[in-house]
Protein backbone atom coordinates (compact mmCIF):
# COMPACT_ATOMS: atom_id res chain seq x y z
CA UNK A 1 45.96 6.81 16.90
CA UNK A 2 42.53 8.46 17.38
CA UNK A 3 40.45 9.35 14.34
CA UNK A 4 40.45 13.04 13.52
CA UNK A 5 37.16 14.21 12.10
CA UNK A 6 37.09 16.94 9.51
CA UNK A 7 35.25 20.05 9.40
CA UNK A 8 32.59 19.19 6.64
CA UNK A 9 31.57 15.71 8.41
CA UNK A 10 31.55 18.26 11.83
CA UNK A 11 29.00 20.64 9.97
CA UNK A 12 26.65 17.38 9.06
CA UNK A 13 26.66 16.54 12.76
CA UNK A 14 25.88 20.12 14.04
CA UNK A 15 23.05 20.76 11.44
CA UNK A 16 21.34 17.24 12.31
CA UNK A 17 21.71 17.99 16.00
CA UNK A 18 20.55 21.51 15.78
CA UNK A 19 17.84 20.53 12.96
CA UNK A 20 16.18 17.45 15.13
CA UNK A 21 16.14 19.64 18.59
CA UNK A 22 14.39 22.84 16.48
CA UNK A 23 11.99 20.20 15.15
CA UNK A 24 11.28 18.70 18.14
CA UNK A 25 11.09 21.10 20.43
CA UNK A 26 9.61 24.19 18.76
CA UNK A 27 7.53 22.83 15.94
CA UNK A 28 6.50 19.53 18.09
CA UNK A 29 6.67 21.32 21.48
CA UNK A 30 8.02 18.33 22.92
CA UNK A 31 9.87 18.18 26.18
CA UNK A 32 13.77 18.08 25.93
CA UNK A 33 14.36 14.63 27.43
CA UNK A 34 13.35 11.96 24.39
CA UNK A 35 14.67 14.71 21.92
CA UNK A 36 18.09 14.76 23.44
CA UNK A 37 17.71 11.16 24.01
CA UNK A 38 16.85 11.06 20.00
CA UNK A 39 19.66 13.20 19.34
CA UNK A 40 22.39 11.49 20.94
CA UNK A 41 21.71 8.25 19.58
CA UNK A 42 21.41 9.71 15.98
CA UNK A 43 24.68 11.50 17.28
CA UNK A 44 26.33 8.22 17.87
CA UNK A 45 24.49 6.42 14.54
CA UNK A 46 26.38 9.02 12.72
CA UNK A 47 29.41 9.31 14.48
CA UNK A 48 29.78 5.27 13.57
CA UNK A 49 29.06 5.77 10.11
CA UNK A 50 32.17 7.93 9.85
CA UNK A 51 34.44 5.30 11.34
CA UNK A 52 34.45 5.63 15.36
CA UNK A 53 33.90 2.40 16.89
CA UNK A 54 31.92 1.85 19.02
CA UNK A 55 34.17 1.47 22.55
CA UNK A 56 35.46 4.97 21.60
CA UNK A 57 31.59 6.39 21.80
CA UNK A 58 30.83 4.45 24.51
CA UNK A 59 34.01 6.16 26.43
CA UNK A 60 32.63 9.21 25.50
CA UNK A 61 29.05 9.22 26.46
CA UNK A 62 30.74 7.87 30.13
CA UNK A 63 33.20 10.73 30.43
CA UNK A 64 30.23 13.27 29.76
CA UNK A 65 28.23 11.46 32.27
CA UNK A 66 30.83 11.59 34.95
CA UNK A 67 30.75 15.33 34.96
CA UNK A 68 27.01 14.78 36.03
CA UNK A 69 27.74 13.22 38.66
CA UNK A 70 28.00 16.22 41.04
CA UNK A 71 25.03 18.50 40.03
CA UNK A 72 22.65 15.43 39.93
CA UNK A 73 24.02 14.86 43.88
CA UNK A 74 23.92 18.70 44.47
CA UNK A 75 20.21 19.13 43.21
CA UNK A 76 19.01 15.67 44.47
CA UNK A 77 19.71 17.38 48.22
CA UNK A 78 18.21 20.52 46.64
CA UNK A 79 15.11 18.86 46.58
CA UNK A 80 15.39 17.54 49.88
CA UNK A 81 16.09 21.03 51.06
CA UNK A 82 13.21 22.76 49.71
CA UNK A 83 10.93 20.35 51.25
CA UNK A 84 12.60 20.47 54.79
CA UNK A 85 12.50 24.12 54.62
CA UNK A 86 8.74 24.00 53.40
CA UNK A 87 8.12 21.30 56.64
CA UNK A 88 9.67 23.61 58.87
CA UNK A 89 8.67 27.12 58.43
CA UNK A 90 11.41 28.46 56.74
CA UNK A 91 9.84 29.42 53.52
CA UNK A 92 6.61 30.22 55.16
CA UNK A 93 8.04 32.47 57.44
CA UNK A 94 10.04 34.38 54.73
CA UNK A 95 7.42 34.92 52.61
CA UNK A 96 4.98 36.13 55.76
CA UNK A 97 7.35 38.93 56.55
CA UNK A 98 8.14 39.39 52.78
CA UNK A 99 4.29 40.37 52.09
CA UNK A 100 4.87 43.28 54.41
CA UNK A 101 6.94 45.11 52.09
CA UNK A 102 4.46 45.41 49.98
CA UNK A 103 4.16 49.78 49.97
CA UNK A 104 1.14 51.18 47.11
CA UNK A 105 2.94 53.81 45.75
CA UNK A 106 5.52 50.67 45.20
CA UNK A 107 4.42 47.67 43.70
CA UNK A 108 6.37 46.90 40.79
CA UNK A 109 9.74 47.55 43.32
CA UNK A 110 7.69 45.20 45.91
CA UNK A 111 6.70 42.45 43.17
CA UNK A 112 10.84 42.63 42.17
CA UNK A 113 11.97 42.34 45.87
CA UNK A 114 9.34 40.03 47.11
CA UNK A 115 9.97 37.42 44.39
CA UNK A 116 13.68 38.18 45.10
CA UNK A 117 13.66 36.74 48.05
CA UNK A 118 10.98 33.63 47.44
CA UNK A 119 13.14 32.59 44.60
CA UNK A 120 16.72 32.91 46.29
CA UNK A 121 15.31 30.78 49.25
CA UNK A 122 13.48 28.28 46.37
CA UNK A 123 16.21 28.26 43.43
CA UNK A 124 13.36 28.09 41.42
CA UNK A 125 12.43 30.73 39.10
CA UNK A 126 8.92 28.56 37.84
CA UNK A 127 7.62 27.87 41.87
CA UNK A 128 8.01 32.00 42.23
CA UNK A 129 6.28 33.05 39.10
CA UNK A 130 3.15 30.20 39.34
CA UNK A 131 2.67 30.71 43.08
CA UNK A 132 3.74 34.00 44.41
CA UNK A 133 3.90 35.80 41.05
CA UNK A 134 0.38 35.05 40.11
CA UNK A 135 -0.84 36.59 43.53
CA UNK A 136 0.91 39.82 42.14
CA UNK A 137 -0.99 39.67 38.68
CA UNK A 138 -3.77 38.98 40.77
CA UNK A 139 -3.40 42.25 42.90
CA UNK A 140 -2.71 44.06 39.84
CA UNK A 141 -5.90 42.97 37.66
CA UNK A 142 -7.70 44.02 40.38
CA UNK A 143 -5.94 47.53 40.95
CA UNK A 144 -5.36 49.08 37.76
CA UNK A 145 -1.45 48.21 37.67
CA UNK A 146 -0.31 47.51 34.26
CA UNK A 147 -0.20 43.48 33.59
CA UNK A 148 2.89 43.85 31.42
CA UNK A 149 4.47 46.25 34.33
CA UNK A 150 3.41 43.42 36.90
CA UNK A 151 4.76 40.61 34.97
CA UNK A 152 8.00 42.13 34.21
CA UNK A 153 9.06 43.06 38.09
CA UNK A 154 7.87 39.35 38.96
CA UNK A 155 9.67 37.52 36.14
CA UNK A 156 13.05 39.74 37.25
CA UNK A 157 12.32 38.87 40.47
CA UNK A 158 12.11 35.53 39.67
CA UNK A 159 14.87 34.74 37.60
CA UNK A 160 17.41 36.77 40.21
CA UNK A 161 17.10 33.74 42.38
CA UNK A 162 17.34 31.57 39.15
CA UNK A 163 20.43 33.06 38.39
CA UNK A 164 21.97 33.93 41.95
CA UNK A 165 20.35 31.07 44.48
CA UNK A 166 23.00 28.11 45.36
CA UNK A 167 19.34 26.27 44.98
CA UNK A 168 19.10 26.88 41.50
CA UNK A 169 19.51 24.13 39.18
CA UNK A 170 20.89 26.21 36.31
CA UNK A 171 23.38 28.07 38.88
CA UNK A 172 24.91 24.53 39.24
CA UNK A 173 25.04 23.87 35.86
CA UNK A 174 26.74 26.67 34.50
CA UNK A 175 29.95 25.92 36.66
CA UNK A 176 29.95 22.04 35.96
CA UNK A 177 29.98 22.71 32.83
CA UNK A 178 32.59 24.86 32.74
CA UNK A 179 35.04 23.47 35.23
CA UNK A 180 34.58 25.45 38.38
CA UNK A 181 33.43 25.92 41.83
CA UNK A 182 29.89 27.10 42.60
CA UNK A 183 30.40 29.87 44.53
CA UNK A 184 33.37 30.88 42.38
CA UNK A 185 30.54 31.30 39.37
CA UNK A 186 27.78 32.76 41.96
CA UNK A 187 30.94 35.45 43.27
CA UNK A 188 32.09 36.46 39.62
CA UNK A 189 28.19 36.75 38.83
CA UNK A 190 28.11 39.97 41.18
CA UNK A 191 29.70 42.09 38.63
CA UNK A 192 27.04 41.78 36.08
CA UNK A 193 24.34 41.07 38.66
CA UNK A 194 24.37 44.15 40.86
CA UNK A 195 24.47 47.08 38.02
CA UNK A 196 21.89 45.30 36.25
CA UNK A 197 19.46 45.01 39.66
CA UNK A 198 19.95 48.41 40.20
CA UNK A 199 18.99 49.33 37.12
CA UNK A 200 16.19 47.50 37.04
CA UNK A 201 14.98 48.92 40.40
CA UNK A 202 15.48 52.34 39.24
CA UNK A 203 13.36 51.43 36.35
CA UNK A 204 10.22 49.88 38.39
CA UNK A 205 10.69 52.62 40.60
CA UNK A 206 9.60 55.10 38.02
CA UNK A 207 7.27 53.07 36.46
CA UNK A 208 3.52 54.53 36.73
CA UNK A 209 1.28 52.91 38.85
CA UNK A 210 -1.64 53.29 40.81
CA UNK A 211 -1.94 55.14 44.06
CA UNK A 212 -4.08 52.68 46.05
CA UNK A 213 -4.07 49.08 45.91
CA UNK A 214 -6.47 45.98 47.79
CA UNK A 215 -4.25 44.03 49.95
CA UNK A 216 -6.93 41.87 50.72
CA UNK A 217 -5.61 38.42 49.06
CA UNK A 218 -2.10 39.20 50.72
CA UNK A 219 -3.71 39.08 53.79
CA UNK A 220 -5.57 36.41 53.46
CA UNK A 221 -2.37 34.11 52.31
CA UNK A 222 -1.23 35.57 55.62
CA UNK A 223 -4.03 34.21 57.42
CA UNK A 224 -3.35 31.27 55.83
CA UNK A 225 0.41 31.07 56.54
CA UNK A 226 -0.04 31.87 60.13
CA UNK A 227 -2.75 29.01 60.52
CA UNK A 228 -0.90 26.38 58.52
CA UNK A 229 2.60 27.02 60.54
CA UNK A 230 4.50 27.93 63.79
CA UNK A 231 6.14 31.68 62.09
CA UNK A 232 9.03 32.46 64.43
CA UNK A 233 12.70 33.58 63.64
CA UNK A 234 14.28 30.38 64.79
CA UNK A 235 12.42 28.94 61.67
CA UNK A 236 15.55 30.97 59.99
CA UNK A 237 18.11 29.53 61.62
CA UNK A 238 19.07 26.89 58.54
CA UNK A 239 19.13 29.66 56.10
CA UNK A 240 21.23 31.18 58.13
CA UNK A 241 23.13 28.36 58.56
CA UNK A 242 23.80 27.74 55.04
CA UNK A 243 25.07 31.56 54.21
CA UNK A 244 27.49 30.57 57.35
CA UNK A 245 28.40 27.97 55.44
CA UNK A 246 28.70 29.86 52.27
CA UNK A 247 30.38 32.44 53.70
CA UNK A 248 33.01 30.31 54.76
CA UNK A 249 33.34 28.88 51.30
CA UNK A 250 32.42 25.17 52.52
CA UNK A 251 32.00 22.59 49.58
CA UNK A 252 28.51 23.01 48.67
CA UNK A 253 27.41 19.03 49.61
CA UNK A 254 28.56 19.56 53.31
CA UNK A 255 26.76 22.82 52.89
CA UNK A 256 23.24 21.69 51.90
CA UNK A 257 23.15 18.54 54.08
CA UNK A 258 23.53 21.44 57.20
CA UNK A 259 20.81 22.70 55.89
CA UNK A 260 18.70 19.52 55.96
CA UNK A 261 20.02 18.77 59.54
CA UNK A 262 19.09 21.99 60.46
CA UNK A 263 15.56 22.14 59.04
CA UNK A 264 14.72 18.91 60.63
CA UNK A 265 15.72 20.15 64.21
CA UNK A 266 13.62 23.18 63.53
CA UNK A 267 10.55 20.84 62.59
CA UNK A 268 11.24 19.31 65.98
CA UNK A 269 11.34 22.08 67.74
CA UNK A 270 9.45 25.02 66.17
CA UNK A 271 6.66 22.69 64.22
CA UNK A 272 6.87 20.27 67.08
CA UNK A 273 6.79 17.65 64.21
CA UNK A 274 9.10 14.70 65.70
CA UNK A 275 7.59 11.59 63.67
CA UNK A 276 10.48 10.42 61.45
CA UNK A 277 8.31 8.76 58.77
CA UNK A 278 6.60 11.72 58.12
CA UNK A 279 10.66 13.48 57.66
CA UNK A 280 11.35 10.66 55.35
CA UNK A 281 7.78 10.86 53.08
CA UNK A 282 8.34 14.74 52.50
CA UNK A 283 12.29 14.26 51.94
CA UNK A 284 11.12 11.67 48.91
CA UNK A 285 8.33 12.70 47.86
CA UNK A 286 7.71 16.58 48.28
CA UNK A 287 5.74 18.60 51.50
CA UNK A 288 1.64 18.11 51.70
CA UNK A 289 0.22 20.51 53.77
CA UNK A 290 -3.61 20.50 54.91
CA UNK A 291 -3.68 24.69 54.55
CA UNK A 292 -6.98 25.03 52.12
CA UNK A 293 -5.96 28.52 50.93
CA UNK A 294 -5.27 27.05 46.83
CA UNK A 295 -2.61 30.11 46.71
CA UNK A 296 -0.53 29.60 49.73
CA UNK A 297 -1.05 25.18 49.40
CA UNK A 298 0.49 25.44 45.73
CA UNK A 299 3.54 27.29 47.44
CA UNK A 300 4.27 25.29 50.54
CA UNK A 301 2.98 21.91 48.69
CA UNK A 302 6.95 21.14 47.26
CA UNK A 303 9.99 19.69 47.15
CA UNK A 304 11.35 16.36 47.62
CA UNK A 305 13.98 14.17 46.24
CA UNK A 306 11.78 12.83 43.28
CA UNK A 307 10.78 15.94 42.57
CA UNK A 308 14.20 16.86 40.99
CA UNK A 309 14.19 13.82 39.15
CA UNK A 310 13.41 15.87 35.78
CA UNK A 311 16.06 18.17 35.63
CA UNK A 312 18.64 14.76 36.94
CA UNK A 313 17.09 13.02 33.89
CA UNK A 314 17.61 16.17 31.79
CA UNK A 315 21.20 16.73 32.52
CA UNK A 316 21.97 13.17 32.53
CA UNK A 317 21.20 13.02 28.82
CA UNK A 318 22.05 16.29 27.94
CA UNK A 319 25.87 15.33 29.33
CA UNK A 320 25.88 12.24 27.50
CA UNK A 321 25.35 14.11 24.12
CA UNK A 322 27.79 16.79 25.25
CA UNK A 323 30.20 13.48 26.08
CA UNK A 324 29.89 12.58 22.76
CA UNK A 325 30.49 16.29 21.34
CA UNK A 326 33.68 16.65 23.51
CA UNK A 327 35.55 13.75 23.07
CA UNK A 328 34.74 12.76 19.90
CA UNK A 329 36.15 16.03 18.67
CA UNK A 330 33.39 17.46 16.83
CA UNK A 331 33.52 20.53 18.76
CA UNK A 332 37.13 21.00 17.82
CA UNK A 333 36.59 20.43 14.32
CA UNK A 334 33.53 22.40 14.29
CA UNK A 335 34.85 25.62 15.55
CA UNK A 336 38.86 25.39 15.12
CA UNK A 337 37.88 27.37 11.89
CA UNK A 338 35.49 29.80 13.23
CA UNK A 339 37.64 30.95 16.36
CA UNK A 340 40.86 30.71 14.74
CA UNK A 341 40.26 34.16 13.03
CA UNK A 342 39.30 35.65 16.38
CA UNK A 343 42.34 37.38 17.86
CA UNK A 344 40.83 39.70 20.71
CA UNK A 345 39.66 37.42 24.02
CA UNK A 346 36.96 39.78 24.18
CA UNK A 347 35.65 38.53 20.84
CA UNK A 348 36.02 34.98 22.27
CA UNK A 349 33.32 36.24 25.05
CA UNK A 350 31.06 37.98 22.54
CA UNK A 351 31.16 34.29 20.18
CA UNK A 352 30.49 32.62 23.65
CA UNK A 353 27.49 34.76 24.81
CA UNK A 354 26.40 35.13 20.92
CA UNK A 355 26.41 31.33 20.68
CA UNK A 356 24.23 30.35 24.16
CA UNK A 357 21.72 33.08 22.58
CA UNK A 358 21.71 31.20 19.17
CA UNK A 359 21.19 27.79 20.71
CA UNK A 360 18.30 29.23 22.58
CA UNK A 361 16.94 30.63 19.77
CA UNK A 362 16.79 27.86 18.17
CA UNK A 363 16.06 25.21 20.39
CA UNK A 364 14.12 26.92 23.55
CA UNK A 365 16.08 25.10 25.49
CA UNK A 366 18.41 27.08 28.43
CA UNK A 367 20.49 24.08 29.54
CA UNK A 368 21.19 23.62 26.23
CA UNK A 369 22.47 26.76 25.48
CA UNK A 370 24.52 26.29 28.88
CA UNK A 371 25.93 22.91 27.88
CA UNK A 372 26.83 23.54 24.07
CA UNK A 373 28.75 26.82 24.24
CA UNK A 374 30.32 25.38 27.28
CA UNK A 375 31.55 22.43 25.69
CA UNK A 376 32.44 24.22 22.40
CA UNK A 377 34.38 26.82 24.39
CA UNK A 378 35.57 25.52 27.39
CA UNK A 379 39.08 24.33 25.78
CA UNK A 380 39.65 28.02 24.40
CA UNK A 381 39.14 29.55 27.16
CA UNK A 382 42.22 27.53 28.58
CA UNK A 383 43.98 27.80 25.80
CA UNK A 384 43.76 31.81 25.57
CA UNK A 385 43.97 32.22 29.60
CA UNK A 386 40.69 33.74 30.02
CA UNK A 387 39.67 32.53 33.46
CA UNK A 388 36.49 29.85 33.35
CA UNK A 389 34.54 31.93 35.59
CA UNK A 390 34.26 33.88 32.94
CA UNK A 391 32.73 31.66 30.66
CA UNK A 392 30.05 30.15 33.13
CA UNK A 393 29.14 33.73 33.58
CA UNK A 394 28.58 34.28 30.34
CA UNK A 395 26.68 31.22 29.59
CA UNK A 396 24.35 31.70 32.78
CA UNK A 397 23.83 35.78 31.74
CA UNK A 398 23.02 34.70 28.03
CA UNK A 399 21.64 31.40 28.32
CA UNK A 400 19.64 31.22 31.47
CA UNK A 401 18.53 34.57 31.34
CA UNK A 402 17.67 35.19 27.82
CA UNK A 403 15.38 32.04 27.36
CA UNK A 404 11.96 33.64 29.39
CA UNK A 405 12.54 36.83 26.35
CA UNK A 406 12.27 34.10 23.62
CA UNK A 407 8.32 33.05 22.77
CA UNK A 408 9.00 29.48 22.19
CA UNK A 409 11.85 29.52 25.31
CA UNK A 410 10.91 26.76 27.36
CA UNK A 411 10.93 29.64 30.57
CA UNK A 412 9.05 32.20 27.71
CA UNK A 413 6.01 29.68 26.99
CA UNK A 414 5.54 29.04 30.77
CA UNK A 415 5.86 32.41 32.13
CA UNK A 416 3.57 34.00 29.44
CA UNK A 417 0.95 30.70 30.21
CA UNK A 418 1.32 31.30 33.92
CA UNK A 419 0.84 35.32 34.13
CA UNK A 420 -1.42 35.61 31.12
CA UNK A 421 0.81 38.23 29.20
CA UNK A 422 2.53 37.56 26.06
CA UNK A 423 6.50 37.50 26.15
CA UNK A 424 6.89 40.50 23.17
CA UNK A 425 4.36 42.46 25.61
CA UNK A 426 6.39 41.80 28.93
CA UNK A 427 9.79 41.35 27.34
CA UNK A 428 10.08 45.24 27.51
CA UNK A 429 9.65 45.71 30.97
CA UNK A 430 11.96 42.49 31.72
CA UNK A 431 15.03 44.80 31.91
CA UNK A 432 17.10 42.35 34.45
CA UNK A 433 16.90 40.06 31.46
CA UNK A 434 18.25 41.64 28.82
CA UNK A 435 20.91 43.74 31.18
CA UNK A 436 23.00 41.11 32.52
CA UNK A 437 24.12 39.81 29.09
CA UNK A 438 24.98 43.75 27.98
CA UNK A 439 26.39 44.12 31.23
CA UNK A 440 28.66 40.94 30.75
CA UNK A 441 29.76 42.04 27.25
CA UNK A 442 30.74 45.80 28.76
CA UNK A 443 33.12 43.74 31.25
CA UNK A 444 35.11 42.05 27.70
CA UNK A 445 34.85 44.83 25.44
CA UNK A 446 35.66 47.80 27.90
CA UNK A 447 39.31 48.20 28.92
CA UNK A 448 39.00 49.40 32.62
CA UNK A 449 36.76 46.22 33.06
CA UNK A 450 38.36 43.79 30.94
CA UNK A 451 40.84 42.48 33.93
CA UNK A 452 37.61 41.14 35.35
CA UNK A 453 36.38 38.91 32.71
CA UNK A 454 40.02 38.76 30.60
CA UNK A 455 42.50 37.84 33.25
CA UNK A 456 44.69 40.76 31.58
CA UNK A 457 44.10 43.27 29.70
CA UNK A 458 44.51 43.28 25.97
């Protein structure tokens, strides 16, 4: 018979966990990895101290690694993918014809649909804002647009594709964590995605700016682009390629290595680059272009299989704690008490979405407040019938998208570094942001929506 643990040696476990990460991470600004890695093994010190031995933690730490298995295979061909697509022209070529919709009486709604597209097509919400996003708060310092007005359309931008791409790391996450397919979590995402972009259009534009603006760095990235690469449309045919693929809901590996196969013919072809060593040295290791232009090389200059090797590490750890969380049962103990009084499934989301803003609160840390809610909630949600696409919704609108408003927020610190604006100054005009989660609480708590997020309604 397994050993049950009880709720008080549950609450010792939480508050060390939650204690060491806040320590760590906001007061020593450390990275995640070694204080996961410290927290886990303090995890398992513990757990032994209260009687589990130690083949019973060591079964658990496996079973959360095995559910790593897939997104560290999904974003190790991510990488791959972003630096075929760099090699070939496809992001190049996207982003030439993006600059054009650029309109002066528009910028803020350009900035939002500009980095839109960069960051769908990169999966990366950190490439868009340090490349691409601080051309825009270059245009604007030099223009009179608002720097807070600036930063906020480029950080929505940004984190669309963050949330949305099939690239993104955290878009992967969310539905490992909770149990489903990928483009199950990106479809259900629509219902909280679209109001919320279309509200946040509106909002840019309406948003003062100024009535004349000096293109002249755009068109010199242009210049750049067009000398550095062969920009035709058959340099889209793997993007295109990959919606086909999407569209005809094909497992997301087969998916992405169409992509590669694709990019690589268009190097042949298009780029008229045929050497195989040189496909093999960017699929590792990342693109290197020899453009000069500092804007357009830090763009194109990316990708590779090592350079996901962070966020593998990170979720490889981060797993291996949640392992131990899962099937160790302090979850269960934990929060038996604390959702056994909830009777509504709608307060079930609001405890969810409430809980992945806590952890990021408190630790900074988005995956994080992906992985803990999901593994504290996952087994309600079953239990109570409320679909798990609901869930990963929840924990991608309220965890991935609520850490660039928090100062200390991993995302927060770099985008306020990066564009030079101070979170509580841009947080206002990050309206995307702070939507989705109010937009994915409307779909629990309001009965004509409910049947959405609630399976029925109640």
């Amino acid at each position: 018979m397994e050993r049950q643990l009880s709720f008080s040696k549950s609450i010792i476990l939480i508050v060390f966990i939650l204690a060491l990460l806040f320590v760590s991470i906001f007061l020593l600004k450390a990275e995640p990895h070694l204080p996961l890695l410290a927290t886990t093994v303090g995890t398992a010190a513990l757990l032994r101290l209260f009687g589990f031995s130690w083949k019973k933690l060591e079964s658990a730490i496996i079973q959360g690694i095995q559910t790593a298995i897939m997104p560290i295979l999904i974003l190790s061909l991510i990488g791959i993918l972003i630096a075929v697509w760099m090699m070939s022209g496809t992001v190049p070529t996207i982003l030439y014809y993006g600059m054009d919709y650029i309109e002066p009486h528009y910028f803020a709604v350009s900035a939002l649909y500009v980095t839109i597209v960069v960051s769908m097509f990169t999966g990366s919400s950190f490439t868009t804002v340090s490349t691409v996003g601080v051309a825009f708060m270059g245009i604007a310092a030099t223009t009179g647009v608002s720097p807070t007005l600036a930063a906020g359309a480029v950080i929505c931008g940004a984190c669309f594709g963050d949330k949305m791409s099939p690239l993104s790391d955290t878009t992967n996450f969310a539905p490992a964590v909770a149990g489903i397919s990928l483009f199950t979590h990106i479809g259900n995402m629509v219902y909280t995605t679209v109001p919320a972009l279309i509200v946040t259009t509106v909002f840019f534009l309406f948003a003062p700016t100024t009535d004349s603006l000096d293109l002249s760095s755009i068109e010199q990235m242009k210049v750049a682009l067009n000398d550095g690469f062969q920009l035709h449309w058959l340099t889209l045919i793997s993007p295109l390629a990959v919606i086909a693929c999407s569209i005809k809901r094909l497992p997301i590996l087969p998916t992405l290595i169409v992509g590669i196969v694709t990019g690589l013919m268009v190097t042949a072809f298009v780029q008229q680059q045929t050497a195989i060593d040189v496909w093999f040295s960017v699929m590792q290791s990342g693109y290197k272009s020899t453009i000069t232009n500092e804007i357009v090389a830090s763009i194109v200059n990316r990708g590779g299989l090592q350079s996901m090797m962070w966020s593998v590490s990170l979720i490889l750890i981060a797993l291996s704690l949640g392992g131990l969380l899962q099937h160790c049962g302090i979850i269960e103990a934990f929060f038996h008490k604390i959702i056994q009084p909830l009777k509504r499934k709608c307060s079930i989301v609001l405890m969810t979405g409430a809980s992945s803003i806590a952890v990021n609160g408190m630790t900074g840390e988005q995956y994080l407040s992906i992985l803990l809610p999901g593994q504290m909630f996952k087994e309600e949600y079953a239990r109570r019938g409320i679909p798990a696409k609901t869930l990963s919704r929840t924990l991608e609108d309220c965890g991935t998208l609520v850490n660039p408003l928090i100062p200390w927020g991993v995302s927060g610190a770099f985008f306020a570094a990066t564009l030079g604006v101070p979170v509580v100054e841009y947080a206002p005009y990050a309206v995307f942001l702070w939507l989705s989660p109010l937009f994915t609480f409307a779909y629990a708590f309001i009965p004509r929506l409910q049947r959405n997020s609630l399976g029925r309604e109640t």
